[in-house]
Protein backbone atom coordinates (compact mmCIF):
# COMPACT_ATOMS: atom_id res chain seq x y z
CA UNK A 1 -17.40 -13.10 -16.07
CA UNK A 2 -15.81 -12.56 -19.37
CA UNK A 3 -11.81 -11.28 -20.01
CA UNK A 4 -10.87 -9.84 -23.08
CA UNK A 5 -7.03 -8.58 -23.87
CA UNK A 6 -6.65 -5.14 -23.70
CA UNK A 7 -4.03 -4.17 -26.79
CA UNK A 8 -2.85 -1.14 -29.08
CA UNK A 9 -3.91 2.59 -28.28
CA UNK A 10 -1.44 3.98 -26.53
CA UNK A 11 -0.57 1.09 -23.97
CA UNK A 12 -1.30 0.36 -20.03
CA UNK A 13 -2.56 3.66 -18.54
CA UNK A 14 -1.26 3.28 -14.93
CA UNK A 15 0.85 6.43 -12.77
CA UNK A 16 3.75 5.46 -11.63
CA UNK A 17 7.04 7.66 -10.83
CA UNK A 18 9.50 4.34 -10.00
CA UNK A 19 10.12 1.76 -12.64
CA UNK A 20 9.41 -1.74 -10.87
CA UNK A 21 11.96 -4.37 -11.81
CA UNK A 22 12.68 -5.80 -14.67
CA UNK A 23 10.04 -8.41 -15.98
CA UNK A 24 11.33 -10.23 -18.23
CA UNK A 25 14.18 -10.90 -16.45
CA UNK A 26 12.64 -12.51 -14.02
CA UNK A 27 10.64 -14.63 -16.09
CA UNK A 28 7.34 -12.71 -15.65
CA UNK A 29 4.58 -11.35 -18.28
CA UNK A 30 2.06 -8.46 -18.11
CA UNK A 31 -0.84 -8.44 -19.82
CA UNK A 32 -4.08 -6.25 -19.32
CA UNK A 33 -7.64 -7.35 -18.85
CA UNK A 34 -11.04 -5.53 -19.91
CA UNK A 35 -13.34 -7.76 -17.32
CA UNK A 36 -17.59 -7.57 -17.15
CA UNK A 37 -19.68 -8.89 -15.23
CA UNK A 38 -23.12 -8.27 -13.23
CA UNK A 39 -22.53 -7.40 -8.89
CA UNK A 40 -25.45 -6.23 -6.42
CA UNK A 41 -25.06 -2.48 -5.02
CA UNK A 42 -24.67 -1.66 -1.50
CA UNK A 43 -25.52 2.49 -1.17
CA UNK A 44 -25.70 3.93 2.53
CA UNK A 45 -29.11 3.96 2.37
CA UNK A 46 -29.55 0.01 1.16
CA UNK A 47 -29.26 -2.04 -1.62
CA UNK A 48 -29.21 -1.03 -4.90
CA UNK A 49 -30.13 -2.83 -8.35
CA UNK A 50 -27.28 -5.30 -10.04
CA UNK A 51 -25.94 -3.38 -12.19
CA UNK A 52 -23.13 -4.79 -14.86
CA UNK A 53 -19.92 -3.50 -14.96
CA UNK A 54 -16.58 -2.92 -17.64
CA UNK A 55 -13.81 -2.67 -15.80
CA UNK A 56 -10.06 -3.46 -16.37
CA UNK A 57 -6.77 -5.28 -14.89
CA UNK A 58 -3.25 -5.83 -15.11
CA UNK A 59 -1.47 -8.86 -14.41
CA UNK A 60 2.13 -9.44 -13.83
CA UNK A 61 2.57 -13.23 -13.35
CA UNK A 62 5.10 -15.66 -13.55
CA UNK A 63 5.25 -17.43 -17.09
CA UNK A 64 5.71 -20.90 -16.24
CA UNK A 65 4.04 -22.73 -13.38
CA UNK A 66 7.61 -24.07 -11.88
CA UNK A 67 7.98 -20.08 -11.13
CA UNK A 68 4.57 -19.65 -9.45
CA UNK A 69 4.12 -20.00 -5.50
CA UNK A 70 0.64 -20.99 -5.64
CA UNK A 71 -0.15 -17.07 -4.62
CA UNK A 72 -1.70 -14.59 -6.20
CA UNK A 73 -1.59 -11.03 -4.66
CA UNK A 74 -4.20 -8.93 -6.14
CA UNK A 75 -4.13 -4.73 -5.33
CA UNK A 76 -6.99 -2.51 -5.07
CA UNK A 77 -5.88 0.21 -7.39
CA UNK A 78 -5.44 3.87 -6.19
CA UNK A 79 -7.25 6.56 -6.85
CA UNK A 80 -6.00 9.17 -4.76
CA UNK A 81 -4.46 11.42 -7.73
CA UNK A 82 -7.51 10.91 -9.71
CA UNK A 83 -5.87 7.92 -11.73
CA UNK A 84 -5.33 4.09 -11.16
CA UNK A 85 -2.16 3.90 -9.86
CA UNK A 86 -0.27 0.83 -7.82
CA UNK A 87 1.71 2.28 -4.72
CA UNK A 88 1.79 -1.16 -2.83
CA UNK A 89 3.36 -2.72 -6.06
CA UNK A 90 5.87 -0.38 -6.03
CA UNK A 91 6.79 -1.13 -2.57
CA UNK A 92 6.32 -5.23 -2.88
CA UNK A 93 7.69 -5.85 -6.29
CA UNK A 94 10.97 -7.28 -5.22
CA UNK A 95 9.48 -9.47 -2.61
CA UNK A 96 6.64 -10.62 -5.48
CA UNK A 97 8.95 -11.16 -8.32
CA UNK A 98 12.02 -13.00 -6.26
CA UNK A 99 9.20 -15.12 -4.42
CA UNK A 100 7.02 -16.18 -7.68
CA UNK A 101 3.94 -14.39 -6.78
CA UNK A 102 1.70 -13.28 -9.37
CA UNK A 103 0.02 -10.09 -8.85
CA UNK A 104 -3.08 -8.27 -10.34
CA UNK A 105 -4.34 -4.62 -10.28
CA UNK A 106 -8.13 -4.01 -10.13
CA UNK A 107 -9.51 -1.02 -11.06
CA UNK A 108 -12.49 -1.73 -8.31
CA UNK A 109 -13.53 2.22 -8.28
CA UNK A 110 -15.12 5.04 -10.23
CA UNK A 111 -12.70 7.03 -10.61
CA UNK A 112 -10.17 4.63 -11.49
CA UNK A 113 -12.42 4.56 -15.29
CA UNK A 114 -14.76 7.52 -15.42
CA UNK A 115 -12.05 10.00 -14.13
CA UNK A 116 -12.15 12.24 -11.13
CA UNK A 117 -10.57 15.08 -9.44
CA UNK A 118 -8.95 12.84 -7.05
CA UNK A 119 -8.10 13.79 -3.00
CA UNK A 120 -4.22 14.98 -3.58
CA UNK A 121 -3.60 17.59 -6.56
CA UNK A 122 -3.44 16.17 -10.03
CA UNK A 123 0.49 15.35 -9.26
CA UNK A 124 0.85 17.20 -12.85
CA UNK A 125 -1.32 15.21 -14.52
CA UNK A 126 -4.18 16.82 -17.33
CA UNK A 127 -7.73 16.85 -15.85
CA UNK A 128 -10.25 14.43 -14.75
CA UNK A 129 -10.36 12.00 -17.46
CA UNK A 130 -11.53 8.67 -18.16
CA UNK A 131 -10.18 6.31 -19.31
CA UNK A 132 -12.05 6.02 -22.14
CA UNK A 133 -11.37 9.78 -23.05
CA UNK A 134 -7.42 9.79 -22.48
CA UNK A 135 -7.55 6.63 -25.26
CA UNK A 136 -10.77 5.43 -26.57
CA UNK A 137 -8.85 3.06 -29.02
CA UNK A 138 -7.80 1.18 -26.02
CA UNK A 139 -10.66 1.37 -23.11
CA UNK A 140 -13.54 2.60 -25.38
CA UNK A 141 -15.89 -0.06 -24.05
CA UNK A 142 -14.91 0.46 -20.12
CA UNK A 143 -18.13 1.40 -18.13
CA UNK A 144 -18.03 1.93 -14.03
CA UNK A 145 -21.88 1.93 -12.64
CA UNK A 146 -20.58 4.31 -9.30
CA UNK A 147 -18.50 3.26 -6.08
CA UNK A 148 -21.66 1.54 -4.65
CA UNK A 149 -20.84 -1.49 -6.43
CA UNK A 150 -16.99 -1.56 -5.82
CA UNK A 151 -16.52 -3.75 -3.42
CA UNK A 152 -18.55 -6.68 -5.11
CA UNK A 153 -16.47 -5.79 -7.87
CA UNK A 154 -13.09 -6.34 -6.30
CA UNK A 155 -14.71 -9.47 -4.41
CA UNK A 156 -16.17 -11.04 -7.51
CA UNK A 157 -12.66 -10.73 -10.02
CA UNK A 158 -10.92 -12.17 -6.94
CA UNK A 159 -12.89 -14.78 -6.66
CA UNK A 160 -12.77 -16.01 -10.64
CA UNK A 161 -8.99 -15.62 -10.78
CA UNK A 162 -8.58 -17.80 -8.10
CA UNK A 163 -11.11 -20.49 -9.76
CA UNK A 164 -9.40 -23.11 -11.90
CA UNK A 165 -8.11 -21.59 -15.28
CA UNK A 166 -9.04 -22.54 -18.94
CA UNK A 167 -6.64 -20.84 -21.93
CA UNK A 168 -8.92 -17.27 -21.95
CA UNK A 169 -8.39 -17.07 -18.07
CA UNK A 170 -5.09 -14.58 -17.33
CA UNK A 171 -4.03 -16.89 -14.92
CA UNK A 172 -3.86 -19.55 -17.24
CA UNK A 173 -1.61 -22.54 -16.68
CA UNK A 174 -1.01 -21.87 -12.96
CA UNK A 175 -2.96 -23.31 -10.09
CA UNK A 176 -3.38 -20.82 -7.61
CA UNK A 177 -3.86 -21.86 -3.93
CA UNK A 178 -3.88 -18.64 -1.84
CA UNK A 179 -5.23 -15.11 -2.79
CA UNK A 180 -3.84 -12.45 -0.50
CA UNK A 181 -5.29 -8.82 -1.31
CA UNK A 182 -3.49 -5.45 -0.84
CA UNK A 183 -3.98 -1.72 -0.46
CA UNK A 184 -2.36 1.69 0.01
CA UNK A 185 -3.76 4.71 1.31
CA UNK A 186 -7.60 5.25 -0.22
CA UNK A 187 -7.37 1.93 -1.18
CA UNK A 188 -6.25 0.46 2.51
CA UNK A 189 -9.11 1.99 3.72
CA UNK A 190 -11.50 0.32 0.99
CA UNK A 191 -10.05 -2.58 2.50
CA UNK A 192 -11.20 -1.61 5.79
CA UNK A 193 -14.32 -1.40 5.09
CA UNK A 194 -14.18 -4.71 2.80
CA UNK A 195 -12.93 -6.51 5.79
CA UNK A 196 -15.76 -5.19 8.00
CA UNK A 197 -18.48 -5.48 5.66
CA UNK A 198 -17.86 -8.04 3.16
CA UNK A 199 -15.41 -10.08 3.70
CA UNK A 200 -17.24 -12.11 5.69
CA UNK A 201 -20.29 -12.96 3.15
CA UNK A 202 -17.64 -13.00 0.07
CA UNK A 203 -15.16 -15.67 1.91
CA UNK A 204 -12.96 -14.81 -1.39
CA UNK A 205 -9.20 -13.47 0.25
CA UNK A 206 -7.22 -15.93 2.41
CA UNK A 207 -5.68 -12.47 3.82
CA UNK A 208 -5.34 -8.89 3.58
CA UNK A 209 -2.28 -6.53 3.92
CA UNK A 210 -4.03 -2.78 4.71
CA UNK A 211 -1.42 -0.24 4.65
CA UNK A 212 -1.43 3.19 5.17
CA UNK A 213 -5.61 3.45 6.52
CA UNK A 214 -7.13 6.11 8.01
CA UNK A 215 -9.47 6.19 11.31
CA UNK A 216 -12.19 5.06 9.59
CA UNK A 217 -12.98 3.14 6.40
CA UNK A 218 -13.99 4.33 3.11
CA UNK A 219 -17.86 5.10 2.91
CA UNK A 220 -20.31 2.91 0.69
CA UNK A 221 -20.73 4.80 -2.01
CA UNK A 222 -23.39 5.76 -4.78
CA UNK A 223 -24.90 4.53 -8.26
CA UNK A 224 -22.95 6.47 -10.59
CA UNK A 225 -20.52 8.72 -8.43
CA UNK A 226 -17.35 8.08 -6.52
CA UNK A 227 -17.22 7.75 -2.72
CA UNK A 228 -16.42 10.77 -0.52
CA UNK A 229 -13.25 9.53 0.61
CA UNK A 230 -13.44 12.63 3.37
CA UNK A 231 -15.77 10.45 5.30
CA UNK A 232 -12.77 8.08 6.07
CA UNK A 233 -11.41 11.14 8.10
CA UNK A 234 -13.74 12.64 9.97
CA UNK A 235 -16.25 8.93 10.82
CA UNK A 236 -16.59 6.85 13.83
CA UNK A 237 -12.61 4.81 14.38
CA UNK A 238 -13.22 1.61 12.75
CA UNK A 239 -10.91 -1.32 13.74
CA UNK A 240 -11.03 -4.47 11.84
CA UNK A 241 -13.03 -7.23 12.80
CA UNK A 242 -10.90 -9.75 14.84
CA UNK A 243 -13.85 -12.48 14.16
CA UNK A 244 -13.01 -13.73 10.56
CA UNK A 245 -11.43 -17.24 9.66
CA UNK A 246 -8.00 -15.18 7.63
CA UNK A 247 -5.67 -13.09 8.93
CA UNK A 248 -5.85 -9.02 8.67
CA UNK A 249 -2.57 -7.39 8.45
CA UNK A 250 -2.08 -3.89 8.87
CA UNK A 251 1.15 -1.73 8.30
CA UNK A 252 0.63 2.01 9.47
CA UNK A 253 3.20 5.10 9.17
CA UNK A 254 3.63 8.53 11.49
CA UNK A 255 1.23 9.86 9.05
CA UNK A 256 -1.13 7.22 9.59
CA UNK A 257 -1.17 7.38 13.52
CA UNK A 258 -1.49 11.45 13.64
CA UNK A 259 -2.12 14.58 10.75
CA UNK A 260 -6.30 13.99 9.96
CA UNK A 261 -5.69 10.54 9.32
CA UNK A 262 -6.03 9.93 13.00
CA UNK A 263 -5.59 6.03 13.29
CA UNK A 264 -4.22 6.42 16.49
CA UNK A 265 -8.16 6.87 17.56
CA UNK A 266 -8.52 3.19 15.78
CA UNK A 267 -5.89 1.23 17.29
CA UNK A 268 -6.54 -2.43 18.54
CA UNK A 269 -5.12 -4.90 20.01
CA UNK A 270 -2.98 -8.13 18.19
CA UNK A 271 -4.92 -11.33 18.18
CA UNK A 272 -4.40 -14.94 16.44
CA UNK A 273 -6.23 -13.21 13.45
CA UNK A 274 -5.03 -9.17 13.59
CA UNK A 275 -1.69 -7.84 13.49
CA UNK A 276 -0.52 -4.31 12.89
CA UNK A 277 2.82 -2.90 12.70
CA UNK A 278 3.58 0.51 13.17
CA UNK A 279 6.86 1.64 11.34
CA UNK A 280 9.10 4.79 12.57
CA UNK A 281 10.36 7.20 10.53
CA UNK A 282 8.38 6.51 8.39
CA UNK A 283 5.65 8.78 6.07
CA UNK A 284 2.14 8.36 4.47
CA UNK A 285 4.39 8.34 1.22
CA UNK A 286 8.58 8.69 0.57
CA UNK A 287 11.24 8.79 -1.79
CA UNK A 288 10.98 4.94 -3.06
CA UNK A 289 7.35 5.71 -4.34
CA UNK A 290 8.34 9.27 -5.98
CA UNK A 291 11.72 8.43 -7.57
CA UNK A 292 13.03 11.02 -9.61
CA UNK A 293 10.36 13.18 -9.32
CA UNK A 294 10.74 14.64 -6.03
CA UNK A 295 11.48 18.30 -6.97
CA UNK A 296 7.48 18.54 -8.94
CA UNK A 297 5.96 17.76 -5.60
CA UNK A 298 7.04 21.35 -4.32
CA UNK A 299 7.71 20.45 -1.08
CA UNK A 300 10.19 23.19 1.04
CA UNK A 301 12.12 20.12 2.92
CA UNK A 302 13.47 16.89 1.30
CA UNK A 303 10.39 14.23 0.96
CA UNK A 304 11.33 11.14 3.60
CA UNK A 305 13.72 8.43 2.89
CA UNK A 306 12.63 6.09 5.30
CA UNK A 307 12.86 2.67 5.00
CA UNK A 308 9.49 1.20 4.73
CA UNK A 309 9.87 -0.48 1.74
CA UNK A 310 12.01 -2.95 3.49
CA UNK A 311 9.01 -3.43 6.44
CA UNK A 312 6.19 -3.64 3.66
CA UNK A 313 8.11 -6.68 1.89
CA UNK A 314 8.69 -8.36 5.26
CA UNK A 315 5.03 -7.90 5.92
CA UNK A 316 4.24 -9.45 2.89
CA UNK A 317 6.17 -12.78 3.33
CA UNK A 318 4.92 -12.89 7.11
CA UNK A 319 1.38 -12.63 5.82
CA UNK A 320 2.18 -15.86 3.34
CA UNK A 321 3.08 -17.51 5.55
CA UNK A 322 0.58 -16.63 8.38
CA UNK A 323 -1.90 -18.08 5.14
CA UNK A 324 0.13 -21.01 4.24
CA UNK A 325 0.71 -22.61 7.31
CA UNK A 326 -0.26 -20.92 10.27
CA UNK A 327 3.22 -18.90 11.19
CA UNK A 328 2.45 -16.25 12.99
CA UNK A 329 4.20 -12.85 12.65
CA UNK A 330 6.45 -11.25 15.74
CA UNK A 331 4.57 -8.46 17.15
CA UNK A 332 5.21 -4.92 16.83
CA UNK A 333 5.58 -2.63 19.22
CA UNK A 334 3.22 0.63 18.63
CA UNK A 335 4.80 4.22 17.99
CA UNK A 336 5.23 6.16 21.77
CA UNK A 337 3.01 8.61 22.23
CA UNK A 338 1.96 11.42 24.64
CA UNK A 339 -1.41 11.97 25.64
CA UNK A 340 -2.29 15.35 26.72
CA UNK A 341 -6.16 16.22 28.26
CA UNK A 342 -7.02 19.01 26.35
CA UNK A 343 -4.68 18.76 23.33
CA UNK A 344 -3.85 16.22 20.29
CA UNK A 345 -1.63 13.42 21.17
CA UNK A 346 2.25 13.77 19.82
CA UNK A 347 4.99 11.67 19.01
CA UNK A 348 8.04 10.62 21.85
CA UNK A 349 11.10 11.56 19.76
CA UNK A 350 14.94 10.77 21.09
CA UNK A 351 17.83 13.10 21.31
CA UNK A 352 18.44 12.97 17.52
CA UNK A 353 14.72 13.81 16.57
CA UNK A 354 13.32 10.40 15.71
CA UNK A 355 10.18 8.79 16.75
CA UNK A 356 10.93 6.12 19.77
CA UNK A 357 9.37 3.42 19.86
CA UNK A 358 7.27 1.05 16.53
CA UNK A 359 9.25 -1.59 14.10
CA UNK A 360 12.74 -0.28 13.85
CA UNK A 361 14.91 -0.32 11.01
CA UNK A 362 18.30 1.10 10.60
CA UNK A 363 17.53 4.24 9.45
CA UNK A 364 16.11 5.33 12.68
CA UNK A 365 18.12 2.82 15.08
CA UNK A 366 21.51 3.89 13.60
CA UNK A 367 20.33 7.76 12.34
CA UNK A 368 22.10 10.37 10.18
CA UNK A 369 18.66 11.97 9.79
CA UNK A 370 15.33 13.01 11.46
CA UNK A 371 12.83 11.27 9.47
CA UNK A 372 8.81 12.30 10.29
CA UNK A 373 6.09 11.31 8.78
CA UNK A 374 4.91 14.61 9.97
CA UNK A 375 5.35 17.92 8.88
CA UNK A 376 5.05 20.74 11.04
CA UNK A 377 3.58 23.00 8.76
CA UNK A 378 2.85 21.26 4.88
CA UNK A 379 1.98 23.54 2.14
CA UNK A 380 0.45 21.22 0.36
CA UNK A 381 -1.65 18.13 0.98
CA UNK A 382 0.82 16.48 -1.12
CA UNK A 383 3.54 17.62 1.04
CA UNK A 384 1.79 16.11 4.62
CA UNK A 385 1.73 13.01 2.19
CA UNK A 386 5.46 12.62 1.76
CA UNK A 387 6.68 13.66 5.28
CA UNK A 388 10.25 15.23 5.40
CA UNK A 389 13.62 14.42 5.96
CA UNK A 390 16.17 17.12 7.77
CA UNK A 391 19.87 16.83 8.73
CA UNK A 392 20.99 16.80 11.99
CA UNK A 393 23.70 18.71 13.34
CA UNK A 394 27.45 17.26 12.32
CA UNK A 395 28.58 17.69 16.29
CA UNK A 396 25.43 15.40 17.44
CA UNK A 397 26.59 12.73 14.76
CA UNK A 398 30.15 13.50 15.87
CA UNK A 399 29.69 12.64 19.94
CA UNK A 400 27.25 10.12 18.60
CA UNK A 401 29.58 7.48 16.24
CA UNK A 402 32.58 9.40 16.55
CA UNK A 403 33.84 8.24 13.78
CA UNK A 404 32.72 6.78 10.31
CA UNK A 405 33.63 3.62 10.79
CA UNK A 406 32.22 3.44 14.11
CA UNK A 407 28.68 4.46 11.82
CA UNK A 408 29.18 1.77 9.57
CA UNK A 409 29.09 -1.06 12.86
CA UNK A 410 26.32 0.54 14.56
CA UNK A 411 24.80 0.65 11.32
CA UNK A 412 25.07 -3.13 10.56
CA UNK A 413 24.24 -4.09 14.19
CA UNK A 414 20.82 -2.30 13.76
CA UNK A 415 20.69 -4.18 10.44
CA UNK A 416 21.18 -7.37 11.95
CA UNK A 417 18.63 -6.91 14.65
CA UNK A 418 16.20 -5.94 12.21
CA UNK A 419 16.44 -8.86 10.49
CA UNK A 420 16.50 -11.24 13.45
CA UNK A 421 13.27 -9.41 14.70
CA UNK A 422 11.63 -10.35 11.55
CA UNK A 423 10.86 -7.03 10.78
CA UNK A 424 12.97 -6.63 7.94
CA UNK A 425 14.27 -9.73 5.40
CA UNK A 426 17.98 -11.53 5.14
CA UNK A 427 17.28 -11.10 1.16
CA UNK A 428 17.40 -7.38 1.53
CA UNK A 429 20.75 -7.11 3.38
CA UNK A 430 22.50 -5.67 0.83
CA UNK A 431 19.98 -3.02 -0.43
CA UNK A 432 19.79 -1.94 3.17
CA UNK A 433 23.41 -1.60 3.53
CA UNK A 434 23.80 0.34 0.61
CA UNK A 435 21.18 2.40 2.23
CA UNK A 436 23.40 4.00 4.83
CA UNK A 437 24.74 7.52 5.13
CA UNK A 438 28.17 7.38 6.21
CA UNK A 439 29.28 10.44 4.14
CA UNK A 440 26.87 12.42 6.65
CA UNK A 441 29.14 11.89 9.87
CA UNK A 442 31.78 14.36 9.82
């Protein structure tokens, strides 16, 4: 497998509506990969021919060794808006910079280089594009054979960037010990079906974080077309196999468990191998991942401001050390539901509004909002993506806290117990304090 620098043109194509931290600052580089190789197809109907591939990464890595933790994080790249894009870096960058992982983003499907329509609007971007067309200076030579051969694709660059490293390897000068990979969305649910199909034969990721997957996993695809990522929605419920040697860690939101994502039809026990989280009041998609750009998503209520974020980066350091040396992490308890014969199942929600029940954080433990991850009635597939935040009445927050400084204790307690649970991290105190709402109680 051969890496060449990507340079020049008009720089990393890669959507992203929250700048990440800062770099530099924190002694990292990024640098961006063309990578080709030769990988066996796997269609539906059977094999298909090898067939080679151009594809490209980014890598954001420590620059000296004394920085690096010995693991490297590497993200399936999104294609949900018909671009590469990195939602679980947005989420994890904190915990990946302040801990000294490095991380990489594959572009492991079709439309990630040929261009596609993509599953959720074109979030104001031009048409389907590929790479190659938006900047042909840059990604001229990048050729994708078709989603049947994208899972040997993201199993064979994992597997060389965790071999030793000589000067042209982008890894070069740090030894990495672990390789952890990560998803979001389209791309947890490629891991699903990674896990349950591949992972086994490839023996290449010491774990995987799956976040956000739907009831089923994301189809094998074709020779020279994308997957039908509607196949993850309406197919058979597909847990994870509990039978491999690494551990499978899977984050889920109110999205995730209800709308047509329907994981609530896929849910499994924890074992010494599988452990899921599900986090309330929290959405498919929220605030931290849109940033400034709320208003273009046209959505008729405020998108959620849940606090997943903090949960993900927990998750993250749990799975580490779940890798490293064994540590298991505390069980979550599931979302409460109620089951109903002859109708869908809905959420238990307490006097405020909130979802009872799943990993906690302050938002919901010490509320000043209703926070769903679903919406009643979206207008938009975007829209069901992003949830929705809505105020509660000033005389429920009154008899609630009763006063503000009566918020700001309850607020820290939940805080606190978040933390000791393990469901949240002592290094994010202070963001989560500043996350609080006190101007909201009257």
């Amino acid at each position: 497998m051969l890496f060449r620098e990507l340079a020049g043109g008009n720089g990393c194509s890669l959507l992203s509506a929250t700048p990440g931290p800062d770099l530099d600052a924190h002694g990292y580089v990024e640098t961006e990969y063309a990578v080709n190789g030769i990988v066996r197809g796997v269609t539906a109907n059977g094999d298909a021919d090898p067939a080679e591939f151009v594809t490209r990464i980014l890598v954001r890595r420590p620059v000296s060794a004394e920085s690096f933790n010995g693991t490297l994080v590497v993200e399936w790249l999104n294609v949900s808006s018909g671009n590469d894009a990195a939602p679980e870096y947005t989420y994890l960058a904190e915990e990946l910079v302040r801990g000294g992982f490095a991380w990489v983003g594959v572009s492991a499907q079709y439309t990630g280089i040929e261009g596609g329509a993509g599953s959720v609007g074109d979030l104001g971007q031009p048409g389907p594009q590929s790479l190659a067309a938006k900047d042909s200076a840059r990604y001229g030579m990048l050729r994708h054979p078709g989603d049947a051969y994208c899972f040997d694709i993201f199993g064979a660059i994992g597997e060389v960037l965790g071999l030793p490293s000589d000067d042209a390897h982008p890894l070069a000068g740090l030894s990495v010990t672990r390789t952890l990979a990560v998803g979001e969305s389209q791309s947890a649910m490629a891991l699903t079906t990674y896990v349950n199909r591949f992972a086994g034969d490839h023996q290449v990721y010491d774990g995987y974080l799956i976040h956000s997957r739907s009831v089923s996993g994301l189809p094998l695809g074709e020779v020279g077309a994308p997957s039908d990522i509607e196949l993850a929605f309406t197919g058979e419920p597909a847990p994870v196999r509990d039978d491999l040697a690494v551990p499978v860690f899977t984050v889920q939101t109110e999205t995730d468990l209800l709308t047509n994502f329907r994981y609530h039809c896929a849910r499994q026990p924890d074992t010494d191998r599988v452990r899921t989280w599900e986090v309330a009041g929290a959405a498919h998609a929220d605030l931290h991942q849109i940033g400034p750009y709320e208003e273009m998503l046209g959505c008729p209520t405020p998108v959620n401001r849940g606090q997943q974020r903090f949960v993900l980066r927990a998750a993250l350091r749990h799975l580490h050390g779940w890798v490293a040396d064994g540590t298991t992490p505390p069980a979550g308890e599931p979302l409460t539901l109620e089951h109903s014969p002859d109708a869908e199942p809905v959420f238990v929600t307490d006097e405020i509004g909130n979802v009872v029940g799943g990993v906690r954080t302050p938002c919901v433990d010490a509320p000043t909002q209703v926070l769903s991850g679903v919406v009643a009635d979206p207008v938009s597939r975007i829209c069901l993506l992003f949830g929705s935040t809505t105020t509660v009445p000033s005389d429920l927050l009154a008899a609630r806290y009763g006063t503000r400084d009566k918020y700001d204790r309850h607020y820290r307690d939940a805080t606190e117990a978040a933390i000791a649970g393990g469901f949240v991290l002592a290094d994010d105190r202070d963001e989560i304090l500043a996350d609080a709402n006190p101007d909201l109680v009257p």
